[in-house]
C-alpha atoms as a PDB file:
ATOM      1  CA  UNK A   1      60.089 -26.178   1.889  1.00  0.00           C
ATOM      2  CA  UNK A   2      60.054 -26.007   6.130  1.00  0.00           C
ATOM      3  CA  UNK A   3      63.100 -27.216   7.463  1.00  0.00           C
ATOM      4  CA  UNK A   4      62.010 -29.412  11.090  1.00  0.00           C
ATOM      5  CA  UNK A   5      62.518 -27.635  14.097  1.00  0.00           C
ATOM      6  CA  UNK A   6      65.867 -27.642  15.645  1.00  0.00           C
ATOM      7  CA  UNK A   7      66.037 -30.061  18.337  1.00  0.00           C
ATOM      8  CA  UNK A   8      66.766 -26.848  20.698  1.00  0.00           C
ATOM      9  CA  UNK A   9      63.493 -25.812  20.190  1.00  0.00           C
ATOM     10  CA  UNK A  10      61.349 -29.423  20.305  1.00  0.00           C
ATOM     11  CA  UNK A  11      58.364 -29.614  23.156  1.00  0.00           C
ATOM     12  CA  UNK A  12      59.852 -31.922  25.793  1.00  0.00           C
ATOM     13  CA  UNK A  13      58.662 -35.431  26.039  1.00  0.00           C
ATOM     14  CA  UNK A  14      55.062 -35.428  27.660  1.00  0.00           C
ATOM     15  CA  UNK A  15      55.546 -36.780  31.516  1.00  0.00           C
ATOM     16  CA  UNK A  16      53.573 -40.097  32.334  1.00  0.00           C
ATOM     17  CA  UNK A  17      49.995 -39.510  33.881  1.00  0.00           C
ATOM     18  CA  UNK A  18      50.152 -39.484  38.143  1.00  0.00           C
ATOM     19  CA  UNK A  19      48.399 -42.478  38.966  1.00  0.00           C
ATOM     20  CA  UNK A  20      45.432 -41.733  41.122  1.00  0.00           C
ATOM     21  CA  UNK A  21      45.806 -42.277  44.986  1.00  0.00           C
ATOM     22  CA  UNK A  22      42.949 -43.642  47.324  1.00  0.00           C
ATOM     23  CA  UNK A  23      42.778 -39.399  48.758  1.00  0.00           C
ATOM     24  CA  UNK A  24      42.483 -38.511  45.141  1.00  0.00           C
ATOM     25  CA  UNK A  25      39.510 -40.955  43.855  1.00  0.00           C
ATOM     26  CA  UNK A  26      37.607 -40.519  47.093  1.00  0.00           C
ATOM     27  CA  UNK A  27      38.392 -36.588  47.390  1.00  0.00           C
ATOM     28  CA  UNK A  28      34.727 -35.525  45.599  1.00  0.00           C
ATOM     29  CA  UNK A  29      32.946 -36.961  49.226  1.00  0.00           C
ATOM     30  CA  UNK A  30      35.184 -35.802  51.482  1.00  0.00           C
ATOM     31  CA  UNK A  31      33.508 -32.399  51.677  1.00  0.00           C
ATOM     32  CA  UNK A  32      29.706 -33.702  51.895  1.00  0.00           C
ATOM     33  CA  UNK A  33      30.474 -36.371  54.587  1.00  0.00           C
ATOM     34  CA  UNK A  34      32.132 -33.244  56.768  1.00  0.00           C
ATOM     35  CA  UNK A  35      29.025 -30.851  56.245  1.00  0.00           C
ATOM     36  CA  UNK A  36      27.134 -33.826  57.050  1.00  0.00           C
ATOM     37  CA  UNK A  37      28.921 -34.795  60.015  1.00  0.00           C
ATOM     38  CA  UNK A  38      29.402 -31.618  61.545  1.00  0.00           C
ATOM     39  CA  UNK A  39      25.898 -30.882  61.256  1.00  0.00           C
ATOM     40  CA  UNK A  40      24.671 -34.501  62.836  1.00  0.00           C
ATOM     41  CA  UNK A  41      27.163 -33.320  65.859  1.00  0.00           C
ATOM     42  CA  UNK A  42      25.772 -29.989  66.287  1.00  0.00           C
ATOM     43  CA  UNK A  43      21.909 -31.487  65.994  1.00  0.00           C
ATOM     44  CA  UNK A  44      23.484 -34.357  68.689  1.00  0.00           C
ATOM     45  CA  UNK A  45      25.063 -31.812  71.406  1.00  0.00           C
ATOM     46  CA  UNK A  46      22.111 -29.815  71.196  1.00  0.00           C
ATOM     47  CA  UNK A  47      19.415 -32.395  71.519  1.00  0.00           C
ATOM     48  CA  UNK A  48      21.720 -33.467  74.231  1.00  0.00           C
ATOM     49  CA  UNK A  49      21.248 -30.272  76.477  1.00  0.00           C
ATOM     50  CA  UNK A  50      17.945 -29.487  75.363  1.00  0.00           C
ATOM     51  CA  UNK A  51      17.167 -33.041  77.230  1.00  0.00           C
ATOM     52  CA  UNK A  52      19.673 -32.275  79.951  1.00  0.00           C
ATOM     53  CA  UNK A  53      17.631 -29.270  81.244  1.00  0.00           C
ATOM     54  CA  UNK A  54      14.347 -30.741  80.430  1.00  0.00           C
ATOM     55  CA  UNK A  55      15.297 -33.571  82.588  1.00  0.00           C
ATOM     56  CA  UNK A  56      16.588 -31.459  85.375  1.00  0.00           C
ATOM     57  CA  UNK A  57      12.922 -29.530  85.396  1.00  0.00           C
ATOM     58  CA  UNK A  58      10.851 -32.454  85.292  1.00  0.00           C
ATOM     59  CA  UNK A  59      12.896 -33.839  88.777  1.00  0.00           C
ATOM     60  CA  UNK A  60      12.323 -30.278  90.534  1.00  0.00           C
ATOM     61  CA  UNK A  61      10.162 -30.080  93.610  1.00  0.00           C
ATOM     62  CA  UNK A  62       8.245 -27.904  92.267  1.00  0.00           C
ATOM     63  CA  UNK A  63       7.771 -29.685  88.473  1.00  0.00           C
ATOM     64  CA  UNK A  64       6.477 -32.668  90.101  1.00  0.00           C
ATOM     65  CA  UNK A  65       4.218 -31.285  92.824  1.00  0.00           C
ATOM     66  CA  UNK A  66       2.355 -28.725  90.367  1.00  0.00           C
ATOM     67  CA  UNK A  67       1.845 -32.418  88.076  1.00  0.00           C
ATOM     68  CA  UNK A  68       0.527 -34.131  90.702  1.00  0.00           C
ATOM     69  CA  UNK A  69      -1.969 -31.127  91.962  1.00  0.00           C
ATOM     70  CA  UNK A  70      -3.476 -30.912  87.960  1.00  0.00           C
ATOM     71  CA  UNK A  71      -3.718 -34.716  87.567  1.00  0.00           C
ATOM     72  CA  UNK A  72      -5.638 -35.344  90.884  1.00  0.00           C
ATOM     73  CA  UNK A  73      -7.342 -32.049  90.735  1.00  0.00           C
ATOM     74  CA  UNK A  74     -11.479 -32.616  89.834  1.00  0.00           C
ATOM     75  CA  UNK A  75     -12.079 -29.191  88.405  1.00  0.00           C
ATOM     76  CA  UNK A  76      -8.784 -29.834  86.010  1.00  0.00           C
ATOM     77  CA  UNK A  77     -10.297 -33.489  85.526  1.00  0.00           C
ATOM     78  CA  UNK A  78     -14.172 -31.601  84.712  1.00  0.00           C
ATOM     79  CA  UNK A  79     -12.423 -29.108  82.373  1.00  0.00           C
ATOM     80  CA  UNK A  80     -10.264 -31.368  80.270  1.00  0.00           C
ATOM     81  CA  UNK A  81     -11.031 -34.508  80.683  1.00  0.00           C
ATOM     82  CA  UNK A  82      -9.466 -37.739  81.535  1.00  0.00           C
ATOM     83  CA  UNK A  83      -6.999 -39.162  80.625  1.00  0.00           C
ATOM     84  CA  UNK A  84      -4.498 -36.103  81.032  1.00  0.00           C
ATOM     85  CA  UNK A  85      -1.188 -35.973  78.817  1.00  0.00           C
ATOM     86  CA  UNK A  86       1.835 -33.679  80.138  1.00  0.00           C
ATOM     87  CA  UNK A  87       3.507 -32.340  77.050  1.00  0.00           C
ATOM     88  CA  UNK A  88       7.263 -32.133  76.328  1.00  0.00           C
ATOM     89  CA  UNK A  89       8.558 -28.633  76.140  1.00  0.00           C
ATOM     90  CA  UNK A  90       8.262 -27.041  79.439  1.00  0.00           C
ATOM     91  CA  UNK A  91       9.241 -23.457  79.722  1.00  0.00           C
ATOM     92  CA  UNK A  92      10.743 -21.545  82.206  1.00  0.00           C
ATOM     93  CA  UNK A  93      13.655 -21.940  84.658  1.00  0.00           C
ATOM     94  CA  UNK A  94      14.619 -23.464  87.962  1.00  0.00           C
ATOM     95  CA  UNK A  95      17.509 -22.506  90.232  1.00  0.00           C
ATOM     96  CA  UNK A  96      18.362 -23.952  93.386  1.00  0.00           C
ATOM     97  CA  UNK A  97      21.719 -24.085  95.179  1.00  0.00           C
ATOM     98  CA  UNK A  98      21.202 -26.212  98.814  1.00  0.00           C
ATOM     99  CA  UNK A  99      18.475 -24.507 100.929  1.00  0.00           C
ATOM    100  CA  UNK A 100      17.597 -21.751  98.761  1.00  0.00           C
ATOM    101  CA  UNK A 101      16.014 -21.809  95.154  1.00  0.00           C
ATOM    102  CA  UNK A 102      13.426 -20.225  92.598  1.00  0.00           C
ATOM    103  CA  UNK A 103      11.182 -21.672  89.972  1.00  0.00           C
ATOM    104  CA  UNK A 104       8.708 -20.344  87.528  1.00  0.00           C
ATOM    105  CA  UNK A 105       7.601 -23.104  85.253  1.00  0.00           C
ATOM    106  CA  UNK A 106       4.779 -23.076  82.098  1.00  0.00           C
ATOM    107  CA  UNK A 107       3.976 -26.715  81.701  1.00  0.00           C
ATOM    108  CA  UNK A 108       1.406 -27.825  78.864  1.00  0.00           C
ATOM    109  CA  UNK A 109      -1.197 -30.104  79.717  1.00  0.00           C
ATOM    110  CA  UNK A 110      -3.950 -31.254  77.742  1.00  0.00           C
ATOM    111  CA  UNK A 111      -6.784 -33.808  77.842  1.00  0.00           C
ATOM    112  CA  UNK A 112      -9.716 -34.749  75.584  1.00  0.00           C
ATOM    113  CA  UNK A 113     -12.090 -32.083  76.261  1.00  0.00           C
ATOM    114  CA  UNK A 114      -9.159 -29.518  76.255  1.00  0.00           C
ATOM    115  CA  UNK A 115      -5.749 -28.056  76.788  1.00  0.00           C
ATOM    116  CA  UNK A 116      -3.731 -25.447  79.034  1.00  0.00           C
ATOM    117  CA  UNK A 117      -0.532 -24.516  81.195  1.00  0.00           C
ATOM    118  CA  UNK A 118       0.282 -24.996  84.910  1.00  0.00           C
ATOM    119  CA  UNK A 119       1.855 -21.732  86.031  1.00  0.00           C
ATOM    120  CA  UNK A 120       4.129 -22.363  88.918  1.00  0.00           C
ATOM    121  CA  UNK A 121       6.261 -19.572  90.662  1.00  0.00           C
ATOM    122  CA  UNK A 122       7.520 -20.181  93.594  1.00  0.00           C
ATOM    123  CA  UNK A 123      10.495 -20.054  96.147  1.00  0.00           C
ATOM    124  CA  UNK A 124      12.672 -22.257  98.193  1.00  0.00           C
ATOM    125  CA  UNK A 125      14.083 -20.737 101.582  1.00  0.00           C
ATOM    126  CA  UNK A 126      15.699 -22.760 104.092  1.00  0.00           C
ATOM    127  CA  UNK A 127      14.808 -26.398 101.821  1.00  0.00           C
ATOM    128  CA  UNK A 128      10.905 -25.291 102.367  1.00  0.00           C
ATOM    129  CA  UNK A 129       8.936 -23.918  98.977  1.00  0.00           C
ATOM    130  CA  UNK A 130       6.151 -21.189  98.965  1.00  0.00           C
ATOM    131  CA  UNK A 131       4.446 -20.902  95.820  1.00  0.00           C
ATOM    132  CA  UNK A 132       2.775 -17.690  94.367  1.00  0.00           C
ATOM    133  CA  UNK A 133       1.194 -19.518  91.809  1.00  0.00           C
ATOM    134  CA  UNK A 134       0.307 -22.550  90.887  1.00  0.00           C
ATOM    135  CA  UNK A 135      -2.915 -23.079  88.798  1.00  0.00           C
ATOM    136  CA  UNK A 136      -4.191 -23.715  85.507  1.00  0.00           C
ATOM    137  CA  UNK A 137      -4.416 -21.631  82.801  1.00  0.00           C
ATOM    138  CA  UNK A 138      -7.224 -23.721  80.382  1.00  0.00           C
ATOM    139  CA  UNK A 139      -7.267 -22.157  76.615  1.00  0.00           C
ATOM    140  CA  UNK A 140      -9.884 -19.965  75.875  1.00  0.00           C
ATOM    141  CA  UNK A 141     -10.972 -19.860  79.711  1.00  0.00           C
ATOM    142  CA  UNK A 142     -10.720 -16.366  81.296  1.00  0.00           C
ATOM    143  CA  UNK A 143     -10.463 -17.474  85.022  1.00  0.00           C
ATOM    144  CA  UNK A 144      -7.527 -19.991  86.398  1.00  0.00           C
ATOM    145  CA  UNK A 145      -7.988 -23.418  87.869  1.00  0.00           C
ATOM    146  CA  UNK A 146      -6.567 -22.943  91.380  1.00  0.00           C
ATOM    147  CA  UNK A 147      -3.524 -25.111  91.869  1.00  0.00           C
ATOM    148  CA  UNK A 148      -2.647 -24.237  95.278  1.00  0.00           C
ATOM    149  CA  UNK A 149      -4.921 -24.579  98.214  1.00  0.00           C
ATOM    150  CA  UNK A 150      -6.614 -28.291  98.002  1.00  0.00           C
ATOM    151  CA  UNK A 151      -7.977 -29.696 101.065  1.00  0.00           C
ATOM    152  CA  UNK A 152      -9.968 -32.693 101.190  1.00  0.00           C
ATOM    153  CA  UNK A 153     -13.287 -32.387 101.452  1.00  0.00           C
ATOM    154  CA  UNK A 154     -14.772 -32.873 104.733  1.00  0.00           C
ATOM    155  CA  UNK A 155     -18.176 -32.631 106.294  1.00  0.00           C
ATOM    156  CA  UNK A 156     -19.653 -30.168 108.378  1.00  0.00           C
ATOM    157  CA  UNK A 157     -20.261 -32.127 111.223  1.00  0.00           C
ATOM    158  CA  UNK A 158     -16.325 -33.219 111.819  1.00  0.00           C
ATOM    159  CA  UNK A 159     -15.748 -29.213 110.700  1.00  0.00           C
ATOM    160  CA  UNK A 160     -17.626 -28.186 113.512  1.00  0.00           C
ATOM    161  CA  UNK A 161     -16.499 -31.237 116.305  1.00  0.00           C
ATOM    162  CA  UNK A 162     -19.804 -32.904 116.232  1.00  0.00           C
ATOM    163  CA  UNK A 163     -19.423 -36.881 115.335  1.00  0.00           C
END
């Protein structure tokens, strides 16, 4: 025969379940929305800059001049066609601090017949620029379309005086 266990000796009285708090029934989510979160601020701050200094390239001097060269040039017009789309993306750098600056830009450009890059380089000294280069590089082309010197086209008659 057993004899019961001596009440010395007896498992204490089980303790009444914790009820669950609001932390403890959402707690499985917490981590995912975080990793989600932090990630959709990192992909926000640096979309945020990588638009900052696009922005402050495309409103440089020398951005917009080397634009407006390629989209009223002929030869760039002849070469890829009309109407011309200036891509996102440009590469490069611009610094400028009051009279004095620097820029050397790669801006895509394409069209229907074709696509390419305006290479600008050029300099800023006392607030007036002087480029070293600004043409056209067109893909699969091996010479440049000159950016830089465009006259207008005049006759030979007012060339030489004669009316």
């Amino acid at each position: 025969m057993t004899t019961p266990p001596s009440p010395d000796f007896a498992a204490p009285p089980p303790f009444p379940p914790r009820p669950q708090t609001q932390f403890d029934r959402r707690r499985k989510w917490l981590v995912p929305v975080l990793v989600v979160g932090a990630v959709l601020l990192v992909t926000l701050l640096v979309g945020g800059l990588l638009w900052g200094v696009e922005s402050m390239m495309r409103a440089s001097y020398a951005y917009q001049l080397a634009v407006k060269r390629a989209t009223e040039s002929p030869a760039v017009a002849a070469k890829l066609g009309k109407p011309l789309h200036i891509g996102w993306f440009v590469a490069g750098n611009v610094n400028f601090s009051d009279a004095e600056g620097s820029a050397s830009l790669s801006i895509p450009l394409s069209g229907p017949k074709g696509r390419g890059q305006i290479i600008v380089v050029g300099k800023k000294h006392a607030n007036k620029w002087n480029f070293e280069t600004l043409e056209l590089d067109v893909a699969g082309e091996d010479e440049p379309i000159p950016l830089l010197e465009q006259e207008p086209v005049t006759s030979l008659s007012s060339k030489a005086g004669l009316t």
